[in-house]
PDB file of N, CA and C in Angstrom:
ATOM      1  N   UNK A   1     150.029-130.688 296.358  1.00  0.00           N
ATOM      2  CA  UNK A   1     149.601-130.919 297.722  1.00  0.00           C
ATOM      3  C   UNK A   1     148.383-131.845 297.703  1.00  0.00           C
ATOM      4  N   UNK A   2     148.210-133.105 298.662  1.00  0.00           N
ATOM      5  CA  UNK A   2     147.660-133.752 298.480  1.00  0.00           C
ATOM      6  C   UNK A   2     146.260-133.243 299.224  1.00  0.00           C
ATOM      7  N   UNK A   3     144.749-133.418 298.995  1.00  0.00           N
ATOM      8  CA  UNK A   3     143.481-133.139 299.660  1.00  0.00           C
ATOM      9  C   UNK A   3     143.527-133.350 300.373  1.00  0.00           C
ATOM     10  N   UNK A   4     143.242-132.063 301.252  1.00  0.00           N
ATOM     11  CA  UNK A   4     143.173-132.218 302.889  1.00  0.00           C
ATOM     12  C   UNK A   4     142.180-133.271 303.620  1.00  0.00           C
ATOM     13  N   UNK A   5     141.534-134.062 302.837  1.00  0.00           N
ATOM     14  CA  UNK A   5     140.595-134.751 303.489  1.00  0.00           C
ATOM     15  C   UNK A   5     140.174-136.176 303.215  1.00  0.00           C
ATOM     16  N   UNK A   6     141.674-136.363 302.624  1.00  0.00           N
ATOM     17  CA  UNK A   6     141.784-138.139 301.972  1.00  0.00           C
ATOM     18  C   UNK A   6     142.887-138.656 303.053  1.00  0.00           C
ATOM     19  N   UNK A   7     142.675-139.848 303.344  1.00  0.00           N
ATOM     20  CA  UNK A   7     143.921-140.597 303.439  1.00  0.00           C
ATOM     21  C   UNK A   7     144.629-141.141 302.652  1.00  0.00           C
ATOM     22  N   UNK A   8     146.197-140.526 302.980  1.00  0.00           N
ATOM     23  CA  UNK A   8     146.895-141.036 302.169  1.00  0.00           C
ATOM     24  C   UNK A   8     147.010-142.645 301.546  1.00  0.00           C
ATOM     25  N   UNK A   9     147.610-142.488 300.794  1.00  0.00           N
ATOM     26  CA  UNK A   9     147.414-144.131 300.013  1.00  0.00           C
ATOM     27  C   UNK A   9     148.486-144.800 300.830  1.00  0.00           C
ATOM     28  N   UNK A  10     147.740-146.418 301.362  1.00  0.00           N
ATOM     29  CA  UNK A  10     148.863-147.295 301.976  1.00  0.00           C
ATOM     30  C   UNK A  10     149.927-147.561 301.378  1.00  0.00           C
ATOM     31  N   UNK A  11     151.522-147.775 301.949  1.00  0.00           N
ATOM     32  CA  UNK A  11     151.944-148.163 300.829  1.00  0.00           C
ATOM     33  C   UNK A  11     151.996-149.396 300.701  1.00  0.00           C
ATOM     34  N   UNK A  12     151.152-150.438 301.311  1.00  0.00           N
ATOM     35  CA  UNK A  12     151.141-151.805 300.526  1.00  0.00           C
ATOM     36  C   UNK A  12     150.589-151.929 299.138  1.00  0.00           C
ATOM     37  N   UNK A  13     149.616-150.626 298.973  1.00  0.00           N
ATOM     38  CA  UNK A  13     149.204-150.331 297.477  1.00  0.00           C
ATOM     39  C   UNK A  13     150.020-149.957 296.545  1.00  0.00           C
ATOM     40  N   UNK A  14     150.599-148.885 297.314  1.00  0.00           N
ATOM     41  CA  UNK A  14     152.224-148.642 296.142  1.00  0.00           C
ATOM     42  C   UNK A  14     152.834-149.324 296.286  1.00  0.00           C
ATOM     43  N   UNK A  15     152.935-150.466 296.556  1.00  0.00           N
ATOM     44  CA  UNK A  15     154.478-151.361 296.473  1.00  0.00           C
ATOM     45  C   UNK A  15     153.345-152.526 295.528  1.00  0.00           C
ATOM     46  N   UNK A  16     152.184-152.741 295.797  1.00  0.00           N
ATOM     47  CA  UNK A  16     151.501-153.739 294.373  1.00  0.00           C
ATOM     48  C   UNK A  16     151.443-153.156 293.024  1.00  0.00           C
ATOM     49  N   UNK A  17     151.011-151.925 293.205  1.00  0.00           N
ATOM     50  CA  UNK A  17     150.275-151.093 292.075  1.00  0.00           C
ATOM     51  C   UNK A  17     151.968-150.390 291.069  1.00  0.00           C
ATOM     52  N   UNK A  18     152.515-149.709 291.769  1.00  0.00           N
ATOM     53  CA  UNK A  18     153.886-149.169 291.271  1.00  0.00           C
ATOM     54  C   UNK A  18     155.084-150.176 291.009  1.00  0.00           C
ATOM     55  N   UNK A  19     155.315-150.947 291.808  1.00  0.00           N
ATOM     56  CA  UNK A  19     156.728-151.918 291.369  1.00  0.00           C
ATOM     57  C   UNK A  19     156.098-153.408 291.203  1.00  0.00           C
ATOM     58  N   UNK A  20     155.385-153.921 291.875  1.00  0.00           N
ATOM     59  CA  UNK A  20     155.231-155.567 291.719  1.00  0.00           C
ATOM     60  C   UNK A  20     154.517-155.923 290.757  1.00  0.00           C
ATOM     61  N   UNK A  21     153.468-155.609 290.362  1.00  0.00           N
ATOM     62  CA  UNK A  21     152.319-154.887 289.152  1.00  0.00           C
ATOM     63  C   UNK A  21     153.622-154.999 288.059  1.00  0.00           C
ATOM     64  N   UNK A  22     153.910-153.298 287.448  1.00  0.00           N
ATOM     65  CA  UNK A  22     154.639-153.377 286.692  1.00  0.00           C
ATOM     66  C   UNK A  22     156.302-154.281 286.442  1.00  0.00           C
ATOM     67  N   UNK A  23     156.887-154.564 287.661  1.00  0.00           N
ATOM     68  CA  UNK A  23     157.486-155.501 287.546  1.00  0.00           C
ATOM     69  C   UNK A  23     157.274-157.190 287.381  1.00  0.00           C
ATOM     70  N   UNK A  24     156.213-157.611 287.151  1.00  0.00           N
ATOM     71  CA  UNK A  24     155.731-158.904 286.994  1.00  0.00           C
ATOM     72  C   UNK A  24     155.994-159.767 288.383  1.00  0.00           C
ATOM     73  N   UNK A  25     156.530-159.338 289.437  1.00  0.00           N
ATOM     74  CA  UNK A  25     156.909-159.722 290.551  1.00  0.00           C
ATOM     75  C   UNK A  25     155.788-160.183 291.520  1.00  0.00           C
ATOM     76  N   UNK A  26     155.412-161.615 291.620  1.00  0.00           N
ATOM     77  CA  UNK A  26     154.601-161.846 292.497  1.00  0.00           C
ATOM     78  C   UNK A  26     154.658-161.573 294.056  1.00  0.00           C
ATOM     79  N   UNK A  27     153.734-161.615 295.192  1.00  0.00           N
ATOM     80  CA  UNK A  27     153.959-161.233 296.571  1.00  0.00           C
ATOM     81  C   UNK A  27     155.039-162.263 296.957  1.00  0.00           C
ATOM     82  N   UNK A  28     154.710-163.672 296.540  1.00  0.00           N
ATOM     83  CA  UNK A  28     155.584-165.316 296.656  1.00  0.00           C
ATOM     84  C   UNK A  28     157.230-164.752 296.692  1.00  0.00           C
ATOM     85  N   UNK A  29     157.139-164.383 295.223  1.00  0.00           N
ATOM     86  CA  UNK A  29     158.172-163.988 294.767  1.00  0.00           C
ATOM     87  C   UNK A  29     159.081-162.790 295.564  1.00  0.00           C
ATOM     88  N   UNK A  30     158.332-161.755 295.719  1.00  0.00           N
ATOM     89  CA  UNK A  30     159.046-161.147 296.885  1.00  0.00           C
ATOM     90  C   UNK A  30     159.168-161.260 298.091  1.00  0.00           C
ATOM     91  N   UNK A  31     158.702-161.677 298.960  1.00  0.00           N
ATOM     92  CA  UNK A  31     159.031-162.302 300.052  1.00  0.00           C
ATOM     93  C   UNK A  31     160.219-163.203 299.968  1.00  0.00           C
ATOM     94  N   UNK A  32     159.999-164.295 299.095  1.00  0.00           N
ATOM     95  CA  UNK A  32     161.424-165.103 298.804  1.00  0.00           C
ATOM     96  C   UNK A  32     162.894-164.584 298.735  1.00  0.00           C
ATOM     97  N   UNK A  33     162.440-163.194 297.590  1.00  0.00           N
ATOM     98  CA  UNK A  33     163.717-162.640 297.425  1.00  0.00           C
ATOM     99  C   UNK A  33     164.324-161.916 299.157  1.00  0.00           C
ATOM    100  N   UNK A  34     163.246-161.485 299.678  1.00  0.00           N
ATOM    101  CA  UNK A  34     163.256-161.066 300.972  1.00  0.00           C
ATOM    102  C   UNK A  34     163.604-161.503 302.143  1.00  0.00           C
ATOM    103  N   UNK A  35     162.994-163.069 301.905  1.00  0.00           N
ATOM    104  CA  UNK A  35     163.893-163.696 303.043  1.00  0.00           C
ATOM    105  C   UNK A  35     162.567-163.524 304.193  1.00  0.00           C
ATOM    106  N   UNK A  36     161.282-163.139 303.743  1.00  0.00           N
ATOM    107  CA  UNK A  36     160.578-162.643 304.513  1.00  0.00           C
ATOM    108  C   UNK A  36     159.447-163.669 304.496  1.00  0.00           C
ATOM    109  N   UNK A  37     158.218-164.019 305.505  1.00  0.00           N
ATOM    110  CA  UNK A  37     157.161-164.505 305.211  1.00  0.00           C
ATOM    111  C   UNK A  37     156.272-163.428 304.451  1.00  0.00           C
ATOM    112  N   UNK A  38     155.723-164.954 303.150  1.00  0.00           N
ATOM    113  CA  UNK A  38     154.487-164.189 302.619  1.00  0.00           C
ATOM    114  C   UNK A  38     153.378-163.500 303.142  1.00  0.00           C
ATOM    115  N   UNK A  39     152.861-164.099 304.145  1.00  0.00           N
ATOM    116  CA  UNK A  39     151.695-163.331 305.332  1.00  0.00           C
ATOM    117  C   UNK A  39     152.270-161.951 305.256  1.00  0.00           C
ATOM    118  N   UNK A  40     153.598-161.700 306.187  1.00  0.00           N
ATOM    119  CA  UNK A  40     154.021-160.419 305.950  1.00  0.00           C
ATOM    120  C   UNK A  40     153.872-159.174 304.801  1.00  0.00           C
ATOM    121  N   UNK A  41     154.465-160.015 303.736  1.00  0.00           N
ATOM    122  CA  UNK A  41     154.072-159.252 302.485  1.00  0.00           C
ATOM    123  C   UNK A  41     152.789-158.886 302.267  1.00  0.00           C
ATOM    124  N   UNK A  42     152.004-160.192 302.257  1.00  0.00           N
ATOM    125  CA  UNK A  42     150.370-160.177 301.730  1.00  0.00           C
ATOM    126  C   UNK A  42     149.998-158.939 302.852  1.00  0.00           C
ATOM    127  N   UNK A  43     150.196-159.022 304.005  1.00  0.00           N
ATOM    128  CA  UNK A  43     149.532-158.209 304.917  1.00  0.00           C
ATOM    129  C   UNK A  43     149.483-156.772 304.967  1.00  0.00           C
ATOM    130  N   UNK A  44     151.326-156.443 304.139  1.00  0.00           N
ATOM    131  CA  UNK A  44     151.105-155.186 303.752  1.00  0.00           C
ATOM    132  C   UNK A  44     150.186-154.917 302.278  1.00  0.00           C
ATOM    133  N   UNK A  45     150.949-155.228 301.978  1.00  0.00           N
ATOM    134  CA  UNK A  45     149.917-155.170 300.467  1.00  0.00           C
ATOM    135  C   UNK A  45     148.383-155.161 300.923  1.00  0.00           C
ATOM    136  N   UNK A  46     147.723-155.708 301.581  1.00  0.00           N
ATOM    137  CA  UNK A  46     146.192-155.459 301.828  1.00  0.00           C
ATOM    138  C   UNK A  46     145.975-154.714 302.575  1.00  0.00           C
ATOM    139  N   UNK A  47     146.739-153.709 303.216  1.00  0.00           N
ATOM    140  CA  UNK A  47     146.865-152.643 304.155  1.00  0.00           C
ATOM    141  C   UNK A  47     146.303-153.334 305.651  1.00  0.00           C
ATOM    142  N   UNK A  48     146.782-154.085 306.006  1.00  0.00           N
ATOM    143  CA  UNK A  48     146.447-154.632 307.533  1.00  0.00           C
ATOM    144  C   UNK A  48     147.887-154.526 308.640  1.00  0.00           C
ATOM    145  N   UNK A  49     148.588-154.594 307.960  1.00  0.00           N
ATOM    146  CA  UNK A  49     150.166-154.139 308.539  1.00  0.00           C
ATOM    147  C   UNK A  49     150.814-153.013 307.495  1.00  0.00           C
ATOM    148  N   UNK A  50     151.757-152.257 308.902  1.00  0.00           N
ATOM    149  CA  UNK A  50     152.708-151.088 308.534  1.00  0.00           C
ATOM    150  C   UNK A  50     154.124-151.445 307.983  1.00  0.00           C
ATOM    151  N   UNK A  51     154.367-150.830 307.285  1.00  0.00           N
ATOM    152  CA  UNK A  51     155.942-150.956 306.896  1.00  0.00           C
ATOM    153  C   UNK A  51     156.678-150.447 307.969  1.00  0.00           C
ATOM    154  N   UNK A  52     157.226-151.473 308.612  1.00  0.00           N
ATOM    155  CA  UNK A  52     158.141-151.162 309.651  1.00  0.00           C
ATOM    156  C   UNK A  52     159.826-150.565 309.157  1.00  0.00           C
ATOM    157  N   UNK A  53     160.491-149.965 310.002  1.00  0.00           N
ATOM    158  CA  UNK A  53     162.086-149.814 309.304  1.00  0.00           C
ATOM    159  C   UNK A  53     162.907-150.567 308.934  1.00  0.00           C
ATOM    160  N   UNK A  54     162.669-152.080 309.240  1.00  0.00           N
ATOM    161  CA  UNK A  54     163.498-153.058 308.676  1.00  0.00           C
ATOM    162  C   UNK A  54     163.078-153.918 307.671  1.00  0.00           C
ATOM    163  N   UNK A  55     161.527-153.356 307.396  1.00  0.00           N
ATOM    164  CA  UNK A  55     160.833-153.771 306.004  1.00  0.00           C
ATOM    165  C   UNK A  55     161.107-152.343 305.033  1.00  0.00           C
ATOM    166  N   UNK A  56     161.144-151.379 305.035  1.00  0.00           N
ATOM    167  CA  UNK A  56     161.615-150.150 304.612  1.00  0.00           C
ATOM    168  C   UNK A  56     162.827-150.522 303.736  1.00  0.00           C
ATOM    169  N   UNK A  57     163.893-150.813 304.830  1.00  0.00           N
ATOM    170  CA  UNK A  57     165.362-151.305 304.277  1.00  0.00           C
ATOM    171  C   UNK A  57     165.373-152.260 303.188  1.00  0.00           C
ATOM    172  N   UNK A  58     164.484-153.293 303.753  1.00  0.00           N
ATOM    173  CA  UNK A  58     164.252-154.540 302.608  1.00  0.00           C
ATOM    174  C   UNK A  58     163.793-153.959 300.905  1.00  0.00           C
ATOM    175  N   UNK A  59     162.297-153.496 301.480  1.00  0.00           N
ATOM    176  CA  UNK A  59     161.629-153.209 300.004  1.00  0.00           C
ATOM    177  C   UNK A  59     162.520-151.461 299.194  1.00  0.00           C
ATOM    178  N   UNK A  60     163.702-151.040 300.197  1.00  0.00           N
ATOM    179  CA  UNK A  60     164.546-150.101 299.128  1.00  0.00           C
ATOM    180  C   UNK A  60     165.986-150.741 298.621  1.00  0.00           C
ATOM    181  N   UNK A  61     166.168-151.196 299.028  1.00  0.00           N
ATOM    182  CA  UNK A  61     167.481-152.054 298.863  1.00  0.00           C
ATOM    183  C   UNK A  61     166.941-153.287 297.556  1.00  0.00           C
ATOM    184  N   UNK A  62     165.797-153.892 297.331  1.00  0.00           N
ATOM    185  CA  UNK A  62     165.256-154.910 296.433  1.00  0.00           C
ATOM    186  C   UNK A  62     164.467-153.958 295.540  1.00  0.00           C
ATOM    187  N   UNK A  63     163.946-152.733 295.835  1.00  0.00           N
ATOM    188  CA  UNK A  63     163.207-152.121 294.561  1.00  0.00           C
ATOM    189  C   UNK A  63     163.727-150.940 294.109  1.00  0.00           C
ATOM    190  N   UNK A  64     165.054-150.508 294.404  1.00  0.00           N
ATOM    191  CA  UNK A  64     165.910-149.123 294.092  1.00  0.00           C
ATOM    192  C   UNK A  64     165.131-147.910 294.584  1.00  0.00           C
ATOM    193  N   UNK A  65     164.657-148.083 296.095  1.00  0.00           N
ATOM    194  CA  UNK A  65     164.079-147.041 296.261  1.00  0.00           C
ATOM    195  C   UNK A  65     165.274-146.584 297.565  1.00  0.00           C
ATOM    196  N   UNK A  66     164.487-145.659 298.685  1.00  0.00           N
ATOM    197  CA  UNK A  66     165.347-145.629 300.077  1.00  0.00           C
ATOM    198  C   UNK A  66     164.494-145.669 300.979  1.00  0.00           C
ATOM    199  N   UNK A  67     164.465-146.354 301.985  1.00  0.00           N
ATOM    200  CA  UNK A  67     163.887-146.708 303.138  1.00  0.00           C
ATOM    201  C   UNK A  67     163.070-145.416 303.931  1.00  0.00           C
ATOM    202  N   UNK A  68     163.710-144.033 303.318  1.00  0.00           N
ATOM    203  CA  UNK A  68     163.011-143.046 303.645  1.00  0.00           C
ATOM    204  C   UNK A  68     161.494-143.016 303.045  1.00  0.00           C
ATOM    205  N   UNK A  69     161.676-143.210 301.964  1.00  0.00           N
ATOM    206  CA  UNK A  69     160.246-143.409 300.547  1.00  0.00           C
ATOM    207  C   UNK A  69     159.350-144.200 301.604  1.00  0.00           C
ATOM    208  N   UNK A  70     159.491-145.290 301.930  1.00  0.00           N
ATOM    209  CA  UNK A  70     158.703-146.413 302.407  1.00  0.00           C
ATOM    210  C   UNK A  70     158.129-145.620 303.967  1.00  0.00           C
ATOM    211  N   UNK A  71     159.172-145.376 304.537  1.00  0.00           N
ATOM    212  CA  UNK A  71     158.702-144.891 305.987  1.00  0.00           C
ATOM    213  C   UNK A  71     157.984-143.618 306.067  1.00  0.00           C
ATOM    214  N   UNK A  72     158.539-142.704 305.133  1.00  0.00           N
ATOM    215  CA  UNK A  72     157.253-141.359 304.643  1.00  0.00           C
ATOM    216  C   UNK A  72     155.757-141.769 304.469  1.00  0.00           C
ATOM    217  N   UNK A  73     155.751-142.665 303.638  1.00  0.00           N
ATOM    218  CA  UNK A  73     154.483-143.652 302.661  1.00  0.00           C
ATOM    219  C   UNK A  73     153.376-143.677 304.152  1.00  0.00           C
ATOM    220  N   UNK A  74     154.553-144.565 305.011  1.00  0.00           N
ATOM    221  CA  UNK A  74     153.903-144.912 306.515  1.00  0.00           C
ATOM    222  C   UNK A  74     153.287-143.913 307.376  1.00  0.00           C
ATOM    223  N   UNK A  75     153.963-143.117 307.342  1.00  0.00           N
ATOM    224  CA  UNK A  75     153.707-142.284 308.485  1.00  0.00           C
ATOM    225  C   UNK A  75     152.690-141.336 308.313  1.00  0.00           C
ATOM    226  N   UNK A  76     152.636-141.196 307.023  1.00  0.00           N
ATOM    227  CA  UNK A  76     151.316-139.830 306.075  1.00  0.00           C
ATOM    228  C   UNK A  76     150.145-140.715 306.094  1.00  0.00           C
ATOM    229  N   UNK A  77     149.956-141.884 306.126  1.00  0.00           N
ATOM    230  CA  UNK A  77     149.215-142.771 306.007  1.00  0.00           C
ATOM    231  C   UNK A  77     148.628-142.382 307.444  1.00  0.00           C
ATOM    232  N   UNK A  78     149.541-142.934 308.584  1.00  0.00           N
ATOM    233  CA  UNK A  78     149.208-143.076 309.586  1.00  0.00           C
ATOM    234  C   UNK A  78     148.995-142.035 310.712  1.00  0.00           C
ATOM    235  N   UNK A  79     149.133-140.930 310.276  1.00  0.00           N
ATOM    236  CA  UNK A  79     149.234-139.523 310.514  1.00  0.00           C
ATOM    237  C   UNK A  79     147.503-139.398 310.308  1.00  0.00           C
ATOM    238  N   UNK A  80     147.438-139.232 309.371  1.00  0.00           N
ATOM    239  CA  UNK A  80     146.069-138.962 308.503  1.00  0.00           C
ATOM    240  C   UNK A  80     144.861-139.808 309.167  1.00  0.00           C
ATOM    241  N   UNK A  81     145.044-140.895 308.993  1.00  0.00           N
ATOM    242  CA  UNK A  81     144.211-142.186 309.399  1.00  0.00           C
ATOM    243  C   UNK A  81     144.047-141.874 311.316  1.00  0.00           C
ATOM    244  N   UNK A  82     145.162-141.403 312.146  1.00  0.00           N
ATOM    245  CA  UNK A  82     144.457-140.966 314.037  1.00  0.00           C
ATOM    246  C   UNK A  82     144.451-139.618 314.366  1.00  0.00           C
ATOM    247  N   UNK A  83     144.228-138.765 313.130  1.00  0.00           N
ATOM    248  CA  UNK A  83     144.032-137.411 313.738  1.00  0.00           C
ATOM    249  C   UNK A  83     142.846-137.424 313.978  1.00  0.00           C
ATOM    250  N   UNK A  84     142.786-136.561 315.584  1.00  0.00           N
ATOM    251  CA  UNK A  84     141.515-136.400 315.817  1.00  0.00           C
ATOM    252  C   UNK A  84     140.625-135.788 315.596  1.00  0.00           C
ATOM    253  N   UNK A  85     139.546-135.970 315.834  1.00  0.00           N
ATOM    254  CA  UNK A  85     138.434-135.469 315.676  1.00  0.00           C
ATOM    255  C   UNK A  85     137.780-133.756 316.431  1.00  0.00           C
ATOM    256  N   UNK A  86     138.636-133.829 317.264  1.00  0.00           N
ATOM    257  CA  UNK A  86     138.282-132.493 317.783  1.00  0.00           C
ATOM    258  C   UNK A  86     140.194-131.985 317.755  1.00  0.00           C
ATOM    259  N   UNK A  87     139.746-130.247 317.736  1.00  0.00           N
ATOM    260  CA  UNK A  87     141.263-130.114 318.100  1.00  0.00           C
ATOM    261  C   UNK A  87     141.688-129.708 319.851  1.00  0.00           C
ATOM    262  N   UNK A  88     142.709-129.453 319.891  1.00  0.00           N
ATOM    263  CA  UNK A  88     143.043-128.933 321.152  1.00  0.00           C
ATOM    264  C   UNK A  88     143.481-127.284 321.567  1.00  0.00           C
ATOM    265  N   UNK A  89     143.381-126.850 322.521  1.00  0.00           N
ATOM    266  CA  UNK A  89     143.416-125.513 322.277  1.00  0.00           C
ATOM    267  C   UNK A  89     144.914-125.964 322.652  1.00  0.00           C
ATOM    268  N   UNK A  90     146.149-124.533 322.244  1.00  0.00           N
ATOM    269  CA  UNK A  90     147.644-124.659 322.507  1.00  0.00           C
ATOM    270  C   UNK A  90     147.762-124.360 324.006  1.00  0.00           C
ATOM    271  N   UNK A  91     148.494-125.259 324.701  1.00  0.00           N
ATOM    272  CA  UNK A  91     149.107-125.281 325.899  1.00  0.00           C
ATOM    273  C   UNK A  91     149.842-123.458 325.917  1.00  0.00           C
ATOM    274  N   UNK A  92     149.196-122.625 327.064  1.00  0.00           N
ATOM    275  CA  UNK A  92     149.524-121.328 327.217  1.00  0.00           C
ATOM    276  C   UNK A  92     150.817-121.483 328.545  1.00  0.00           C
ATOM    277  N   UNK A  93     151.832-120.450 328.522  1.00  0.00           N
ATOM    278  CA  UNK A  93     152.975-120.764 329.181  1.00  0.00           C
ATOM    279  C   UNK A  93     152.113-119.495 330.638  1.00  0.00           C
ATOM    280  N   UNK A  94     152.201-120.322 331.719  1.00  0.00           N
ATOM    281  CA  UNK A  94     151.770-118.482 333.157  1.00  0.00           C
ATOM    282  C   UNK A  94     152.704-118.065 332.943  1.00  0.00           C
ATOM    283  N   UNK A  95     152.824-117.204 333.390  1.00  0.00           N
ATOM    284  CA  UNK A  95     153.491-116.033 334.019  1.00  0.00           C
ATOM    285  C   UNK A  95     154.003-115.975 335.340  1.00  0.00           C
TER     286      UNK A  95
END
């Protein structure tokens, strides 16, 4: 279980650090294979953009992962990163 009090890791980091890293695969290079602009790529990779579902599809279908992996990555990220700061009390049902 990951610390309740980190944000999760972007996955533009896991997609540099885990496959492009160890695969010798430049950002150039994937995007190309992608069909995608580099900005795009670069942008995830520096965590300034989200992996959307049709970048999901892309980077599991080109790195043997599943589009689920990528969109989990996203959402724990982004989950973590706008919870608020105060909580709310639970909506009570009258009577």
């Amino acid at each position: 279980m990951p610390p309740k009090h980190r944000i999760p890791t972007h996955p533009g980091k896991i997609l540099l650090e885990e496959f492009l890293v160890p695969m010798g695969i430049t950002q150039v290079e994937l995007a190309a294979h992608l069909g995608v602009s580099i900005q795009r790529i670069n942008e995830i990779v520096r965590g300034k953009r989200g992996v959307s579902p049709e970048t999901a599809w892309l980077f599991a279908q080109a790195l043997g992962t599943t589009p689920e992996f990528w969109t989990n990555l996203q959402v724990q990220h982004d989950l973590a990163r706008t919870k608020p700061a105060r909580g709310i009390r639970r909506l009570k049902r009258s009577a």
